[in-house]
Protein backbone atom coordinates (compact mmCIF):
# COMPACT_ATOMS: atom_id res chain seq x y z
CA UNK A 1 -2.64 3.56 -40.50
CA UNK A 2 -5.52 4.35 -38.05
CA UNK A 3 -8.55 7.39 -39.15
CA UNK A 4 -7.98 10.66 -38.82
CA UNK A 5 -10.79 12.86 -38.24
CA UNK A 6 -10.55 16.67 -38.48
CA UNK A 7 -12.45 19.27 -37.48
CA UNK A 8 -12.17 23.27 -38.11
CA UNK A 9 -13.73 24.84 -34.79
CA UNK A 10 -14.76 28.65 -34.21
CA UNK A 11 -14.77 30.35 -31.01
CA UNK A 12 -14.13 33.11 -29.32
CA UNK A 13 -11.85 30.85 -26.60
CA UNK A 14 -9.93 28.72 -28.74
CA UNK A 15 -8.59 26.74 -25.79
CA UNK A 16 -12.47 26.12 -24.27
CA UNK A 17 -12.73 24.61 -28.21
CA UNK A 18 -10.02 22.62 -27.74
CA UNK A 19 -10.73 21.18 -24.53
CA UNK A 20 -14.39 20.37 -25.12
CA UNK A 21 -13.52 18.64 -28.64
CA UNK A 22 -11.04 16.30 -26.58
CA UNK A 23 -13.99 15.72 -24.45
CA UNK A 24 -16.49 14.69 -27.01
CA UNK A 25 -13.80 12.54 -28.70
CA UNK A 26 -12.59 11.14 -25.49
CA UNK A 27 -9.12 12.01 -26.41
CA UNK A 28 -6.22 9.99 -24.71
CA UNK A 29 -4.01 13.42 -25.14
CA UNK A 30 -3.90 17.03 -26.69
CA UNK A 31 -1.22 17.97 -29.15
CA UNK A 32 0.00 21.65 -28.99
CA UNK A 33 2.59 23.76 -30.47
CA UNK A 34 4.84 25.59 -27.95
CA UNK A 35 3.80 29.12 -29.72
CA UNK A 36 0.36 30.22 -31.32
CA UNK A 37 -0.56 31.91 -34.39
CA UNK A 38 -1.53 34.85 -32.20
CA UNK A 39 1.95 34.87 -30.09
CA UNK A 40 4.88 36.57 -30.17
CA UNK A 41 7.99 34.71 -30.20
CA UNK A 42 9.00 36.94 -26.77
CA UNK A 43 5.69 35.88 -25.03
CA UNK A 44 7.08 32.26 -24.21
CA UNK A 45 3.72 30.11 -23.29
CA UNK A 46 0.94 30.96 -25.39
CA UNK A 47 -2.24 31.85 -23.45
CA UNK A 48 -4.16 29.20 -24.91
CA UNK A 49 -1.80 26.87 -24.21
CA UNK A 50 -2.35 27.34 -20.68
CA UNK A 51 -5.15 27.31 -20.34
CA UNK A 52 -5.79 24.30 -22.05
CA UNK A 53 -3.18 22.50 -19.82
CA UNK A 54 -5.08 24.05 -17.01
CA UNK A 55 -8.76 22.71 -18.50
CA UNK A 56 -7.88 19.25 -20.40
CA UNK A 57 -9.53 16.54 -19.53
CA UNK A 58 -6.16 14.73 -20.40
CA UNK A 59 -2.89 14.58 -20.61
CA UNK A 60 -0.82 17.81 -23.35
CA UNK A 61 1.66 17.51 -25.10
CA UNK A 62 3.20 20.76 -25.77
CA UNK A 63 5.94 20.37 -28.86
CA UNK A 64 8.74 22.57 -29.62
CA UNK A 65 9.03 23.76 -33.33
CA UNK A 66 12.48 21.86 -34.10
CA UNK A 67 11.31 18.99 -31.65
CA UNK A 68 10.73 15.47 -33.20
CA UNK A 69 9.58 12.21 -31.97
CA UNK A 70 11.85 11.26 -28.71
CA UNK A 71 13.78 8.32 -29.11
CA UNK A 72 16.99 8.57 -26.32
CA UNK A 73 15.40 8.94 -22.30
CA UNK A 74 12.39 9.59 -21.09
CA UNK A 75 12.41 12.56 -18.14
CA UNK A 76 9.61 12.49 -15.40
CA UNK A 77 9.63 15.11 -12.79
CA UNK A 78 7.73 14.20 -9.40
CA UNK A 79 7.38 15.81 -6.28
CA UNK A 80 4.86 13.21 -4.73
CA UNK A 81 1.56 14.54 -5.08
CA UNK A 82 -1.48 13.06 -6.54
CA UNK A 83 -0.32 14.99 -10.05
CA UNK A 84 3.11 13.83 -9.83
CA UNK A 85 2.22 10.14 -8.99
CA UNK A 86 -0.37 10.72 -12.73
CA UNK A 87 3.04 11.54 -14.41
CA UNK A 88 4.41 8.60 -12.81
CA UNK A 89 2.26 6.42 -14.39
CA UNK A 90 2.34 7.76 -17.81
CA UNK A 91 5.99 8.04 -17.57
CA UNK A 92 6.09 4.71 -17.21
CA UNK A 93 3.83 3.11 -19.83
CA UNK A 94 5.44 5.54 -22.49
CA UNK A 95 9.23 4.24 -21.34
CA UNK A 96 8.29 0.41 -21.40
CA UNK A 97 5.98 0.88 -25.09
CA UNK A 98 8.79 2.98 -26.13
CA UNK A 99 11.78 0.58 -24.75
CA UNK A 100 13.14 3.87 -23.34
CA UNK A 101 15.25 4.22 -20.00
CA UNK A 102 13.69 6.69 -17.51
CA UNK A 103 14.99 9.21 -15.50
CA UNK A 104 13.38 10.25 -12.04
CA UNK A 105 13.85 13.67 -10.81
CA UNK A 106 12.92 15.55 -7.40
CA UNK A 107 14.43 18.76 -6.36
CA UNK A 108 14.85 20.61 -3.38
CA UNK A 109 15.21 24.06 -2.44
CA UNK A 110 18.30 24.61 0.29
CA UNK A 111 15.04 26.10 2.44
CA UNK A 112 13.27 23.14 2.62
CA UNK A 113 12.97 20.70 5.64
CA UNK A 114 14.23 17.88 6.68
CA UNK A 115 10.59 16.61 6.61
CA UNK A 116 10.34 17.94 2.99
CA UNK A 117 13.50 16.45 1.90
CA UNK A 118 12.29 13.13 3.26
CA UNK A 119 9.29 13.48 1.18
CA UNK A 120 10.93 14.22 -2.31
CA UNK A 121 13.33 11.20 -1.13
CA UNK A 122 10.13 8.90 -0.54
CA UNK A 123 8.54 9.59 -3.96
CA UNK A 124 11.75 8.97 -6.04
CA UNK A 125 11.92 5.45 -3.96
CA UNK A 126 8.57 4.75 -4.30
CA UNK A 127 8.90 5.56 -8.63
CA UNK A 128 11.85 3.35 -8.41
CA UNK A 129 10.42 0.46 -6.98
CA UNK A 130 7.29 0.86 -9.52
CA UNK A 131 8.99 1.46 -12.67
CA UNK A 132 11.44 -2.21 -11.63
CA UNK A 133 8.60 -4.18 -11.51
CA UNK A 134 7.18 -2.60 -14.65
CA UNK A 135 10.59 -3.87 -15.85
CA UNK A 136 11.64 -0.44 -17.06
CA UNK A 137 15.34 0.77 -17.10
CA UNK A 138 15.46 4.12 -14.96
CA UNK A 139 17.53 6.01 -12.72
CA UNK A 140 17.05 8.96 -10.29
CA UNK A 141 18.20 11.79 -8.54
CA UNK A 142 17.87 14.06 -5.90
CA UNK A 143 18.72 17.42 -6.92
CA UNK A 144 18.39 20.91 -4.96
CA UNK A 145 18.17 24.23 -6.45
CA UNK A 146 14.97 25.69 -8.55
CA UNK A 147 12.52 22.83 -9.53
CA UNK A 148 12.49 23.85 -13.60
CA UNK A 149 16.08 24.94 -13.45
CA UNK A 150 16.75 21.16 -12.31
CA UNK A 151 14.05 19.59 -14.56
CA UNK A 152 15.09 21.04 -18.10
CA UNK A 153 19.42 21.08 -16.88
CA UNK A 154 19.11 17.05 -16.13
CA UNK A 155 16.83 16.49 -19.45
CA UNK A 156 19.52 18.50 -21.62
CA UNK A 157 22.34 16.87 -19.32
CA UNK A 158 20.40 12.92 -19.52
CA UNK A 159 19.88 13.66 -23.22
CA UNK A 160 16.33 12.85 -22.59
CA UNK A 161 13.97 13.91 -25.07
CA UNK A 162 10.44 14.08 -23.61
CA UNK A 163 9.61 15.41 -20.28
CA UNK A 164 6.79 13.63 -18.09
CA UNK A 165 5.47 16.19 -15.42
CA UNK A 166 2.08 17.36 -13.21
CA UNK A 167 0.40 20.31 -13.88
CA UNK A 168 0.81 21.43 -10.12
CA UNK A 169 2.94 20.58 -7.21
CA UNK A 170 2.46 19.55 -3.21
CA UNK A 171 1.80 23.46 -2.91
CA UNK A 172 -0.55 23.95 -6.27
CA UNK A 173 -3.91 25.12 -6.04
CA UNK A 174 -6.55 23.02 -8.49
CA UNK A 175 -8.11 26.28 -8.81
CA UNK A 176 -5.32 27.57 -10.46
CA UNK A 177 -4.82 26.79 -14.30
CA UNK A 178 -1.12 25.55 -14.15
CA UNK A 179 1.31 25.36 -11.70
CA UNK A 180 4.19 27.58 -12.03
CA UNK A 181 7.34 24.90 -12.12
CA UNK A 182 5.33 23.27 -15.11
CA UNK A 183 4.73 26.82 -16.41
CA UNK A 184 8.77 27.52 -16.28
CA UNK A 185 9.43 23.99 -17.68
CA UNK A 186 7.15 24.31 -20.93
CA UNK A 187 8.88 27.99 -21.02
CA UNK A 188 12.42 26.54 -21.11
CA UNK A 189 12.37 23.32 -22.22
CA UNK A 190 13.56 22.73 -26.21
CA UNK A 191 12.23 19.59 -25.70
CA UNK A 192 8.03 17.95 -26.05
CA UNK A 193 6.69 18.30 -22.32
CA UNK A 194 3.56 16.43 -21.26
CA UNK A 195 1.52 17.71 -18.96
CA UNK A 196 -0.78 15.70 -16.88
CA UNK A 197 -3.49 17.07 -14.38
CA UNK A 198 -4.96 13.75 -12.45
């Protein structure tokens, strides 16, 4: 059994709290219900929630109330940016210490280019290749329609029970707290997603 410490913090910004408490312990990840004390069941994403996600200087883990530790597939969304390529990575060290198979995702809207559909094509090949020599089981698709629609229908349809994605996209701002797929994903999923910025 390894120490737990606790701590009962006060402040007027829970999540600034939160994220400077991870700093000063050099946390390796945050732990967050899906709603807060303060939230109503309607509001979806808690606002500290978010902004933690948007703030932590590592990975979150944001846990569904009748979620429990994930034990089928492991689900890591990637688009091919820098953040996606962080979720890569942690994707892959959870599957392999876990023994899990992994399951790569990319989607495409019917808008997109041929350029862009190269792209998403490139960074599930490029996963693929990574996660093999890591010697980790995984598989990986291609799918077009809405990002978080894709994301949460494969991880329901995979039975995967932990979802590994970036806080933003190609197209997310860093000056923006959270990217909006991730946003819809934590909304919908009834499964732990972990959020990674960098």
């Amino acid at each position: 059994h390894g120490n737990c410490v606790t701590r009962v913090l006060q402040d007027a910004d829970p999540a600034r709290a939160i994220t400077e408490a991870a700093e000063q312990l050099r946390a390796d990840v945050i732990v967050m219900g899906r709603h807060g004390r303060r939230g109503l069941a309607s509001w979806k994403l808690g606002h500290a929630t978010q902004k933690v996600v948007g703030r932590a200087p590592c990975p979150v883990l944001d846990v569904p109330k009748s979620s429990r530790m994930w034990q089928s597939k492991v689900l890591l969304a990637t688009d091919g940016s820098r953040y996606g390529d962080a979720a890569a990575v942690i994707a892959g060290n959870i599957a392999k210490m876990c023994q899990l198979p992994l399951a790569v995702i990319s989607a495409i809207l019917p808008s997109h280019s041929r350029e862009r559909r190269q792209e998403a094509q490139t960074a599930l090949e490029r996963v693929l290749l990574a996660m093999t020599r890591l010697g980790v089981s995984v598989n990986s698709l291609l799918a077009e329609g809405r990002p978080e629609q894709a994301i949460v229908e494969n991880a329901a349809r995979q039975h995967a029970d932990l979802i590994i994605m970036g806080s933003h996209g190609r197209t997310g701002l860093d000056k923006i707290l959270m990217g909006s797929v991730s946003e819809r994903v934590l909304n919908q999923s009834c499964c732990p997603v972990l959020v990674t910025r960098s």
